[in-house]
N, C-alpha and C. Protein backbone atom coordinates (compact mmCIF):
# COMPACT_ATOMS: atom_id res chain seq x y z
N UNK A 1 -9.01 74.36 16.56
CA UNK A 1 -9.96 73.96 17.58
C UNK A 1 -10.37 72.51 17.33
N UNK A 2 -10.19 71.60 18.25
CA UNK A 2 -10.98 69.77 18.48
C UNK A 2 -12.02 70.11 18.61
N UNK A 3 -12.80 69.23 18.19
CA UNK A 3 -13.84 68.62 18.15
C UNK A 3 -14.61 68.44 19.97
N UNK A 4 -13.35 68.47 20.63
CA UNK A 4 -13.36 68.34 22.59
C UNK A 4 -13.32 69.56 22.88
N UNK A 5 -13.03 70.62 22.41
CA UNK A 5 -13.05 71.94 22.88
C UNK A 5 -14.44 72.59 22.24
N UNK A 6 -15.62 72.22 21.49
CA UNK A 6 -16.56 72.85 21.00
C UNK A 6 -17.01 73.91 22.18
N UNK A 7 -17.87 75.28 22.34
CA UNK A 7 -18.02 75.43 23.35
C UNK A 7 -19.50 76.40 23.08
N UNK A 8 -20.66 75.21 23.09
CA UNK A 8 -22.10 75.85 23.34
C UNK A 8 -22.67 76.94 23.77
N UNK A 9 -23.05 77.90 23.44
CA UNK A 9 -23.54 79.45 23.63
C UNK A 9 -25.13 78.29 25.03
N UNK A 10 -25.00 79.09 26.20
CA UNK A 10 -26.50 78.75 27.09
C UNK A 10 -27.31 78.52 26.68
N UNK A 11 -27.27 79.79 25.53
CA UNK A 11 -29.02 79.94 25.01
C UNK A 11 -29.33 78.43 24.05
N UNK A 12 -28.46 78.03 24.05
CA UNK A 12 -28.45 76.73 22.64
C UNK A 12 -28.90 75.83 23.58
N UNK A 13 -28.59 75.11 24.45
CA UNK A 13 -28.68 73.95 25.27
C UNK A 13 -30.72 73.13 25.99
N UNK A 14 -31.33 74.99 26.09
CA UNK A 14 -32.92 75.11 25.93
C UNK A 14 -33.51 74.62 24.98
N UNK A 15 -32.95 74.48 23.80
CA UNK A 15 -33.38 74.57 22.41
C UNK A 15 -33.26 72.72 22.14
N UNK A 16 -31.76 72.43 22.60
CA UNK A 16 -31.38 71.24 21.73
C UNK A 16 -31.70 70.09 23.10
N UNK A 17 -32.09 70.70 24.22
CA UNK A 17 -32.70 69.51 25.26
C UNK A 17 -34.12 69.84 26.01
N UNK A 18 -34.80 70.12 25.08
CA UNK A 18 -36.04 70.41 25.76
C UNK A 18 -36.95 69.71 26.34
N UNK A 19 -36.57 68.26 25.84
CA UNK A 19 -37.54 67.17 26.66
C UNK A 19 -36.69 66.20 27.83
N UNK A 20 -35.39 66.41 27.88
CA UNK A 20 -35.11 66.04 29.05
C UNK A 20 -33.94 66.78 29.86
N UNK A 21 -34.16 68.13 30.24
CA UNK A 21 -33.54 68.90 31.04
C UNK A 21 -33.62 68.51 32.49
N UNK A 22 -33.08 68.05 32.92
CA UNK A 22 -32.40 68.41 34.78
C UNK A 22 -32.86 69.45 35.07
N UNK A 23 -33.93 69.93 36.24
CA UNK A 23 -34.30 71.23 36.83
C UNK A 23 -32.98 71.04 38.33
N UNK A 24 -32.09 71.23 38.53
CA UNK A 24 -31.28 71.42 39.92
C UNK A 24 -31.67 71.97 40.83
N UNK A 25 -32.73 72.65 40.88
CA UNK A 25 -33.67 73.28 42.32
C UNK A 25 -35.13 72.12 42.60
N UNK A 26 -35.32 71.64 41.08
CA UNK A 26 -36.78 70.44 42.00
C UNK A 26 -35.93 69.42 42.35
N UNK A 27 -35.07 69.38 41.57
CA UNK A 27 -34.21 67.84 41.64
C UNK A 27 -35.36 66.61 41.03
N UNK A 28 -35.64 66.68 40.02
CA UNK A 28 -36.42 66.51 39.33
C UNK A 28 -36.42 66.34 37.75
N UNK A 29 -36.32 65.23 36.83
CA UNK A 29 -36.37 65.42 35.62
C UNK A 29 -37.55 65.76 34.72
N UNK A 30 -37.25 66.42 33.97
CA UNK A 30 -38.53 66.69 33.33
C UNK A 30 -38.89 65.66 32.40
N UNK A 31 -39.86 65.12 31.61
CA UNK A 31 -40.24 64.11 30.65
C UNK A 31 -40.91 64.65 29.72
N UNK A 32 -41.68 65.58 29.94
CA UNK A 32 -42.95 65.77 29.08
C UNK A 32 -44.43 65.74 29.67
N UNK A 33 -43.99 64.43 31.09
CA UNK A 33 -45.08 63.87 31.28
C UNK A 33 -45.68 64.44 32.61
N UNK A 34 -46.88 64.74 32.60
CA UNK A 34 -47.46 64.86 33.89
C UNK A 34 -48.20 63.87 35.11
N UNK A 35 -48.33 62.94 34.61
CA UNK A 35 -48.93 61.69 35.61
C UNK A 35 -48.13 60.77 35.76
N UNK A 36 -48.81 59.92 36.48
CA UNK A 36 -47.77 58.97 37.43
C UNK A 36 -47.91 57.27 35.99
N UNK A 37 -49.04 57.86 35.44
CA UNK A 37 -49.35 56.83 34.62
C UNK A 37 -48.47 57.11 33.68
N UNK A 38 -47.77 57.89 33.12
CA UNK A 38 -47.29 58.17 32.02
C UNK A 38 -45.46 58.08 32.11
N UNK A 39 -45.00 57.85 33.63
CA UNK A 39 -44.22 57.88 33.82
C UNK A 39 -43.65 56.18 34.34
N UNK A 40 -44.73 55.53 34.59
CA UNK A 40 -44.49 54.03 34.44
C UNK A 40 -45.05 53.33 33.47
N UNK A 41 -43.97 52.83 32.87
CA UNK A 41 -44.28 52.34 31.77
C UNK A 41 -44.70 50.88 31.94
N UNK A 42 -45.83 50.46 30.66
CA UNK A 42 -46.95 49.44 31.00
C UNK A 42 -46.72 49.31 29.22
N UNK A 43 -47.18 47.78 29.40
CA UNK A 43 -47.26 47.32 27.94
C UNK A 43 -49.14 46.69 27.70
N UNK A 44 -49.36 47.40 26.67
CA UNK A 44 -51.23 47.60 26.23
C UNK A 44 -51.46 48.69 26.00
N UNK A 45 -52.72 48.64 25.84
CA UNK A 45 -53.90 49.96 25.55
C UNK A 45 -54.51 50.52 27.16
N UNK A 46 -54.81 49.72 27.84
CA UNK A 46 -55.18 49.97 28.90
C UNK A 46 -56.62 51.04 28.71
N UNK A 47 -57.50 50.31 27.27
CA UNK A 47 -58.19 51.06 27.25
C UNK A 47 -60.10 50.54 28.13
N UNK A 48 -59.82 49.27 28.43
CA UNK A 48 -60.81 48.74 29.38
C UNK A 48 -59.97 48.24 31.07
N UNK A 49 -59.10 49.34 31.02
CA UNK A 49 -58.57 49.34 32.68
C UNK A 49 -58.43 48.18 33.16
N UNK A 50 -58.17 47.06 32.81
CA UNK A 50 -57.40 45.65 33.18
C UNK A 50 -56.52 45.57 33.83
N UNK A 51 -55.65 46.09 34.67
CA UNK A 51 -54.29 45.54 34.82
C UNK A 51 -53.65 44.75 35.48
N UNK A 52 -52.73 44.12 34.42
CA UNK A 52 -52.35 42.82 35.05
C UNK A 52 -50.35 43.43 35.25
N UNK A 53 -51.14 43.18 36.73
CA UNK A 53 -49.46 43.24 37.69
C UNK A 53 -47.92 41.95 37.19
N UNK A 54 -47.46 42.34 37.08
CA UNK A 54 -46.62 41.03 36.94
C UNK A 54 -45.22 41.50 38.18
N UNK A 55 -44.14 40.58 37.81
CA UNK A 55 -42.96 40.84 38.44
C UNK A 55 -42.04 39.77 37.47
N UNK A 56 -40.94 40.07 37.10
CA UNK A 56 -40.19 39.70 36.39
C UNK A 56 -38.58 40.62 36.31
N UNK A 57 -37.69 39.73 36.57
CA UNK A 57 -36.55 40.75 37.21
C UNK A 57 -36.15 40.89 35.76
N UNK A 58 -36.10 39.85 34.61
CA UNK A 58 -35.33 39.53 33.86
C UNK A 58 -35.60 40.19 32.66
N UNK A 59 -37.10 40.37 32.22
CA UNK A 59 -37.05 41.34 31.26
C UNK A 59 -38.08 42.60 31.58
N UNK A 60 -37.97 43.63 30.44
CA UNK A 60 -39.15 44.86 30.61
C UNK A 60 -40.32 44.62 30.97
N UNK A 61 -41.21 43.55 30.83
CA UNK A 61 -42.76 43.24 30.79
C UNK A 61 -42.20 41.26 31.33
N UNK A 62 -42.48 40.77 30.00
CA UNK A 62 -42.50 39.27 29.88
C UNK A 62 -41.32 38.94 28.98
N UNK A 63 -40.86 37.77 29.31
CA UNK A 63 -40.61 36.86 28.07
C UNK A 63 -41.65 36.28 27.38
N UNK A 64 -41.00 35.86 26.26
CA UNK A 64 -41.73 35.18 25.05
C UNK A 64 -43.05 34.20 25.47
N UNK A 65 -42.36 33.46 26.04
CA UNK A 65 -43.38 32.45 26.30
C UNK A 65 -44.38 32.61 27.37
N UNK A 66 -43.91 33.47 28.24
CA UNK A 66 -45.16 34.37 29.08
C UNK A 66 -45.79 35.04 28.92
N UNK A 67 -45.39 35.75 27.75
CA UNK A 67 -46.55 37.06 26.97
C UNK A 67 -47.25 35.68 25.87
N UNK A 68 -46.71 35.17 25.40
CA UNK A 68 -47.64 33.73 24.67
C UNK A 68 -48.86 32.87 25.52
N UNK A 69 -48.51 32.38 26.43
CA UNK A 69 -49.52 32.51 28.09
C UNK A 69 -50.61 33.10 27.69
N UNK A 70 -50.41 34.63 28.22
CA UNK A 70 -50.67 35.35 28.70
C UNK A 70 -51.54 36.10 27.23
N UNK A 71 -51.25 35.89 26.27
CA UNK A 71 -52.23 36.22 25.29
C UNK A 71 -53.33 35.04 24.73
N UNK A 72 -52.93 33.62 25.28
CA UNK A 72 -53.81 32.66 25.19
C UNK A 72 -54.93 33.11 25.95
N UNK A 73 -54.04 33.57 27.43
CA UNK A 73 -55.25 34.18 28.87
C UNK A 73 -56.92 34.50 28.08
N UNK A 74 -55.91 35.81 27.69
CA UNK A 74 -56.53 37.07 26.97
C UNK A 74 -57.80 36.90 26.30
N UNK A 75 -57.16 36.17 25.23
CA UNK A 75 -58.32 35.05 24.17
C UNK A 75 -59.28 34.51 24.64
N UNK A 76 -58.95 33.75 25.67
CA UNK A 76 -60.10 33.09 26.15
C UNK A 76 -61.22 34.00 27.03
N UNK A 77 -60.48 34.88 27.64
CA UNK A 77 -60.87 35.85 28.64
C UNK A 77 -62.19 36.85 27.29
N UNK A 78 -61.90 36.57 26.21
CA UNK A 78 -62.39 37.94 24.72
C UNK A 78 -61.50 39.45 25.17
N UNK A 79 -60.50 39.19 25.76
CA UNK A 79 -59.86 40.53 25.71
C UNK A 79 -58.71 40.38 24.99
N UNK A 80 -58.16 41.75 24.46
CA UNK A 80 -57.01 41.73 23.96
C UNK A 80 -56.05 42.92 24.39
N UNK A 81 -54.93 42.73 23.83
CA UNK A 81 -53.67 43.49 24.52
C UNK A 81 -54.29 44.74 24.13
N UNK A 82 -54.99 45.60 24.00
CA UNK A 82 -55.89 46.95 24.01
C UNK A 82 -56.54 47.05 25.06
N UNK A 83 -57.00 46.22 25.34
CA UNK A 83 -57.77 46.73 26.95
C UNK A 83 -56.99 46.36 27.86
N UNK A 84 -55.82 46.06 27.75
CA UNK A 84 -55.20 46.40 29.38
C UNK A 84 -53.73 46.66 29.56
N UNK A 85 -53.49 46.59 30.37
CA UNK A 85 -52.34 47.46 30.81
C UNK A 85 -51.29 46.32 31.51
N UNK A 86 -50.15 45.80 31.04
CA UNK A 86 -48.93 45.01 31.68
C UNK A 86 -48.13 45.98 32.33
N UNK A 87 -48.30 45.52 33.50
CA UNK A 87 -46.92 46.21 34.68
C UNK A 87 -46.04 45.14 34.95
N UNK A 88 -44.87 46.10 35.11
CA UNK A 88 -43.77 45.00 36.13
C UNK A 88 -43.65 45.63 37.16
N UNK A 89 -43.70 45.30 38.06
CA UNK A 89 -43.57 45.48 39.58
C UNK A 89 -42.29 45.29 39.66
N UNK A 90 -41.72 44.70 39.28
CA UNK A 90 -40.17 44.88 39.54
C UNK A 90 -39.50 46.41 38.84
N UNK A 91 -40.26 46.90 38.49
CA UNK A 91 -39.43 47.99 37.66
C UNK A 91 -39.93 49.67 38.51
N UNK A 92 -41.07 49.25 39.23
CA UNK A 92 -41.58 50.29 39.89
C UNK A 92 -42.14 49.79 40.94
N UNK A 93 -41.66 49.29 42.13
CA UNK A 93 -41.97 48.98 43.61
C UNK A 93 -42.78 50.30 44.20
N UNK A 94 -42.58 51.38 43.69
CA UNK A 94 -43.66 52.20 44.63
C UNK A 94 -44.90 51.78 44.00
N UNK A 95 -45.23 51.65 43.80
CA UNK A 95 -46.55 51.49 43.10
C UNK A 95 -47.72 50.80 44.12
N UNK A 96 -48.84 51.30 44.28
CA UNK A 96 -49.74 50.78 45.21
C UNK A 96 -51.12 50.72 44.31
N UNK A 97 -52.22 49.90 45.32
CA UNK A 97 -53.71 50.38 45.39
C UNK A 97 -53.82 51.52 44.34
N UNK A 98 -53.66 52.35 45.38
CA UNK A 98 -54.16 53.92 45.15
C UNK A 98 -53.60 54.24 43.79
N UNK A 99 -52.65 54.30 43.76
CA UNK A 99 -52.41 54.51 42.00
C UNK A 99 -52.69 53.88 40.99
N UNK A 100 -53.24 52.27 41.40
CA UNK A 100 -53.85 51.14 40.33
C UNK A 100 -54.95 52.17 39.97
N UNK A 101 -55.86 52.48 41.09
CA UNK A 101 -57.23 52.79 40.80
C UNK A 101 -57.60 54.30 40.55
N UNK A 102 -56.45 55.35 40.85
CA UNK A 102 -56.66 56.16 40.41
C UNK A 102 -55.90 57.32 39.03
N UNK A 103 -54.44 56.18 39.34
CA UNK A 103 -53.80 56.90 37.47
C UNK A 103 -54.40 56.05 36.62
N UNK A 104 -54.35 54.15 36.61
CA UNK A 104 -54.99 53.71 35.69
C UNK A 104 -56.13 53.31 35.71
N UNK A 105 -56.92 53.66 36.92
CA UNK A 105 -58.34 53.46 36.55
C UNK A 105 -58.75 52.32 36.81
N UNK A 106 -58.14 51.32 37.24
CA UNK A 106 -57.75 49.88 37.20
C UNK A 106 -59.26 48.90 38.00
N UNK A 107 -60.28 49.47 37.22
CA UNK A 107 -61.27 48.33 37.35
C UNK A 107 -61.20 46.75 38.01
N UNK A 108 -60.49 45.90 37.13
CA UNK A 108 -59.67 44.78 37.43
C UNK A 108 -58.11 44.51 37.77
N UNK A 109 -57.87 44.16 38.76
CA UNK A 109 -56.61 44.05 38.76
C UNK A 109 -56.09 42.46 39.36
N UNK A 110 -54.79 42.09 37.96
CA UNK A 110 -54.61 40.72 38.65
C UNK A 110 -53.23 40.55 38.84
N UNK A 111 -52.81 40.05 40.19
CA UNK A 111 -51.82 40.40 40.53
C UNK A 111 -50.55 38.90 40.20
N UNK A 112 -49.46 38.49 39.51
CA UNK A 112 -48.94 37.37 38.81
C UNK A 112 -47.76 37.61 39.30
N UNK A 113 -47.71 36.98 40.94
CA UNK A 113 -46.47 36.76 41.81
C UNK A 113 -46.53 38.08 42.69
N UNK A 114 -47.44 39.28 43.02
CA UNK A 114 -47.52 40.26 43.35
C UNK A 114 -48.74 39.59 44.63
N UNK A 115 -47.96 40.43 45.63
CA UNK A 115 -48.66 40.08 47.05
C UNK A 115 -49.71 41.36 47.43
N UNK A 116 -50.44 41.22 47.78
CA UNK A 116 -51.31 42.31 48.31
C UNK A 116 -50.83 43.34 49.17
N UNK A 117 -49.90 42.65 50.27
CA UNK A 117 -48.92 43.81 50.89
C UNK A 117 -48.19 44.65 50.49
N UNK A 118 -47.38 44.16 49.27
CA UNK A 118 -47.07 44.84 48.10
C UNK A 118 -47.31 45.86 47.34
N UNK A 119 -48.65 46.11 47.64
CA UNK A 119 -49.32 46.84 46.56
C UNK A 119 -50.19 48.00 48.01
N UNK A 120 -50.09 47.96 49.17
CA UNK A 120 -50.63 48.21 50.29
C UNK A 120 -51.83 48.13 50.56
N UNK A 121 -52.16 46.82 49.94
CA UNK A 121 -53.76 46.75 50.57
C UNK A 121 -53.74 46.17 51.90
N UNK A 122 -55.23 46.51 52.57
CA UNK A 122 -55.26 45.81 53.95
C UNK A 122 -55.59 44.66 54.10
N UNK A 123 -55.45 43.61 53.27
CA UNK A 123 -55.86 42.44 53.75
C UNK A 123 -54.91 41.22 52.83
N UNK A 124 -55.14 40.41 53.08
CA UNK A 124 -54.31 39.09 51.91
C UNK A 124 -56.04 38.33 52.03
N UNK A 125 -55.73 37.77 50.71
CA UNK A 125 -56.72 36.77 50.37
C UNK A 125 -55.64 35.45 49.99
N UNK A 126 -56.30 34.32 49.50
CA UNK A 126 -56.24 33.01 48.71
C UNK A 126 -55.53 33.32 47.43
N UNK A 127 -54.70 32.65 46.80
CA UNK A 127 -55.01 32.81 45.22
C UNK A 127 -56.11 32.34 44.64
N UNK A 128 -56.50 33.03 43.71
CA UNK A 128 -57.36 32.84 42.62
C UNK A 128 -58.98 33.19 43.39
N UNK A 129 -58.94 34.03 44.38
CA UNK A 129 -60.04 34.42 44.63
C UNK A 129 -60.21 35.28 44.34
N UNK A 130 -61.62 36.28 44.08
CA UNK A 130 -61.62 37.16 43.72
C UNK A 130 -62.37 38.11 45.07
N UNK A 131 -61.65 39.52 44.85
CA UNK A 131 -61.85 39.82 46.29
C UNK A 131 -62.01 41.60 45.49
N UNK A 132 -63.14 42.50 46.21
CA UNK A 132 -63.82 43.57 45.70
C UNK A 132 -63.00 44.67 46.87
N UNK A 133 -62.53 45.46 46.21
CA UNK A 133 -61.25 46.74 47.14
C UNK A 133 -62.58 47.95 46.64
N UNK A 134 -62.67 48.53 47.35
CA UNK A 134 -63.20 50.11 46.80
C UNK A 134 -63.93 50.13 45.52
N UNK A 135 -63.33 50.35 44.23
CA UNK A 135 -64.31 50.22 42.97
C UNK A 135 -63.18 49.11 42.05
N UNK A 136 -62.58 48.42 42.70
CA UNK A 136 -61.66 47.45 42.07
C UNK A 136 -62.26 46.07 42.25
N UNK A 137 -61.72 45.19 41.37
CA UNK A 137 -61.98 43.77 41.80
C UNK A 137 -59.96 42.76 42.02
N UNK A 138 -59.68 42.69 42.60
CA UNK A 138 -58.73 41.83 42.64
C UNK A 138 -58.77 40.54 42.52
N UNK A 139 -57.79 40.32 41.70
CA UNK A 139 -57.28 38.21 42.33
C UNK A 139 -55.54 38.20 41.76
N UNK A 140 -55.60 37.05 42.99
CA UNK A 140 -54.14 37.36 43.28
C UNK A 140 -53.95 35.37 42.78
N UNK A 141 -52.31 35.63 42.48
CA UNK A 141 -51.77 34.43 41.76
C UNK A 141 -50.24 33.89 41.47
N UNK A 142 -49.75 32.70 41.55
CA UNK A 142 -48.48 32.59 41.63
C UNK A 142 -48.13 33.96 40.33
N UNK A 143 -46.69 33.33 39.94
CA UNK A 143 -45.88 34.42 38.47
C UNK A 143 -46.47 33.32 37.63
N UNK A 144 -46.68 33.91 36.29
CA UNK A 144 -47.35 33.29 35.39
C UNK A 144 -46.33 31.86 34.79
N UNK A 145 -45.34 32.37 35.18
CA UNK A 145 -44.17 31.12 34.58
C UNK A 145 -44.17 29.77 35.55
N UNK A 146 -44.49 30.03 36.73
CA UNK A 146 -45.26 28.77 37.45
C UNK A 146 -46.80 28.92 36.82
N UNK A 147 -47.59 29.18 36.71
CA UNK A 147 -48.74 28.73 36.53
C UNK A 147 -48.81 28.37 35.19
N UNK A 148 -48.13 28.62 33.93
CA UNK A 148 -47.82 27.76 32.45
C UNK A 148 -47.66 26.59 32.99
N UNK A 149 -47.07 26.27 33.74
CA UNK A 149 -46.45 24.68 34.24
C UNK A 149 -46.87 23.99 35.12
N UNK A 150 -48.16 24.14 35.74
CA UNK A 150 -48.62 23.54 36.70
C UNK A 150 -50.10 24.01 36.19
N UNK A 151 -50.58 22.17 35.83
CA UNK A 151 -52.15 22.03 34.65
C UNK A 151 -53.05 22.90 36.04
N UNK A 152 -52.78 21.82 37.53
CA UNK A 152 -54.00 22.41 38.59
C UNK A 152 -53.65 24.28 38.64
N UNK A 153 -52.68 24.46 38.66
CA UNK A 153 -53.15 26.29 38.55
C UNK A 153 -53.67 26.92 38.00
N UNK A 154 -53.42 26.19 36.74
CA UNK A 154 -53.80 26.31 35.16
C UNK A 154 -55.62 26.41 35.58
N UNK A 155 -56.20 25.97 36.16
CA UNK A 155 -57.30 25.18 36.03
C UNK A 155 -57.96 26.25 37.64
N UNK A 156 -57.66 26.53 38.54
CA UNK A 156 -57.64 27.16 39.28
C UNK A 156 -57.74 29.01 38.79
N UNK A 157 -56.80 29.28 38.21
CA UNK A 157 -56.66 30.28 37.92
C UNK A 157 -58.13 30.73 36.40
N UNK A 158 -58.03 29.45 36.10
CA UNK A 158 -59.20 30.22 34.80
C UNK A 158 -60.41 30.10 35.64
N UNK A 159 -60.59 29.14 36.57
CA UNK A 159 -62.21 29.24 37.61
C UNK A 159 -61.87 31.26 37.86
N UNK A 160 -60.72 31.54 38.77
CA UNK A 160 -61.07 33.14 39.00
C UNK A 160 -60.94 34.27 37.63
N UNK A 161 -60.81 33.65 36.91
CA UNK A 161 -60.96 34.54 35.46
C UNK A 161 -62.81 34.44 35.15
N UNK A 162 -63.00 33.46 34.98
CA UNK A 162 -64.26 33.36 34.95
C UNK A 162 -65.24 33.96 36.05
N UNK A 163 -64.41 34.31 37.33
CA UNK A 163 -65.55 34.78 37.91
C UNK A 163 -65.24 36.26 37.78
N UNK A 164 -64.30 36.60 37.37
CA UNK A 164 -63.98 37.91 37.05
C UNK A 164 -64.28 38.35 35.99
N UNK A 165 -64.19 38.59 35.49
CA UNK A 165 -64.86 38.10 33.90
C UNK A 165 -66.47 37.83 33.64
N UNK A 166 -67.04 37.37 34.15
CA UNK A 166 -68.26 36.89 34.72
C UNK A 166 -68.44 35.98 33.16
N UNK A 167 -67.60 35.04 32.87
CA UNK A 167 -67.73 34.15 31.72
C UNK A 167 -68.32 32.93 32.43
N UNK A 168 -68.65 32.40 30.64
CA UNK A 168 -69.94 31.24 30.78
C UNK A 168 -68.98 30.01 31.56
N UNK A 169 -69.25 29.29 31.89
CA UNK A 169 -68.41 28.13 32.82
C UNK A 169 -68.51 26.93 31.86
């Protein structure tokens, strides 16, 4: 008998794939996971409901020098990668409103190349304004890899941190 002919007893297959079995009647994989939060993956703690939207085709979250950015942000902001939650929008386009604010809770949300239509809210604002949804606060903003490189965004964008934030000026 090869090694290509092995031939698994049913009952074995329950046992040795229990966390990711194919159901063929939900059409549906199983994970483990029960929420919508647990099934898009986000880089943080997301334990003070922050989340910052991104879009990036090229990697999982950020590159280097955008998560470097983006933890300068942080610093200045007194938050750290524990209180919030990195999405890519490129990796999960369904994603709306309604699930910001009700899988993650999403107090603040800032959106980095992410359009408001996008996300199905009813309105567009300005960048870098800050604009109050239901129990959310939004502000919306180029991708962070234009705003590293351009001082006036730079400078724009920390005025709506600060008002979000409600930091000293």
């Amino acid at each position: 008998m090869s090694i290509d002919n092995i031939r698994i007893p049913n009952s074995l297959y329950k046992a040795l794939y229990k966390n990711n079995l194919v159901d063929l009647q939900k059409k549906s994989i199983y994970t483990g996971a029960s929420s919508t939060e647990s099934r898009i993956a986000f880089l943080g703690g997301n334990e003070k409901h922050f989340i910052f939207l991104v879009k990036n085709e090229e990697c999982k979250f950020l590159n280097d020098s955008e998560l470097n950015f983006l933890s300068s942000l942080l610093s200045a902001c007194n938050i750290t990668m524990a209180d919030i939650a990195v999405i890519n929008f490129s990796n999960c386009r369904e994603l709306d409103h309604n699930t910001l604010s009700s899988k993650f809770k999403g107090s603040k949300v800032l959106c980095f190349g992410v359009s408001a239509d996008e996300i199905d809210l009813p309105f567009n604002i300005p960048y870098f304004q800050v604009q109050p949804f239901k129990e959310s606060q939004y502000i919306f903003s180029p991708e962070l890899k234009v705003i590293r490189e351009d001082t006036e965004a730079k400078k724009q964008l920390w005025g709506g941190l600060q008002r979000l934030f409600n930091l000293k000026r």
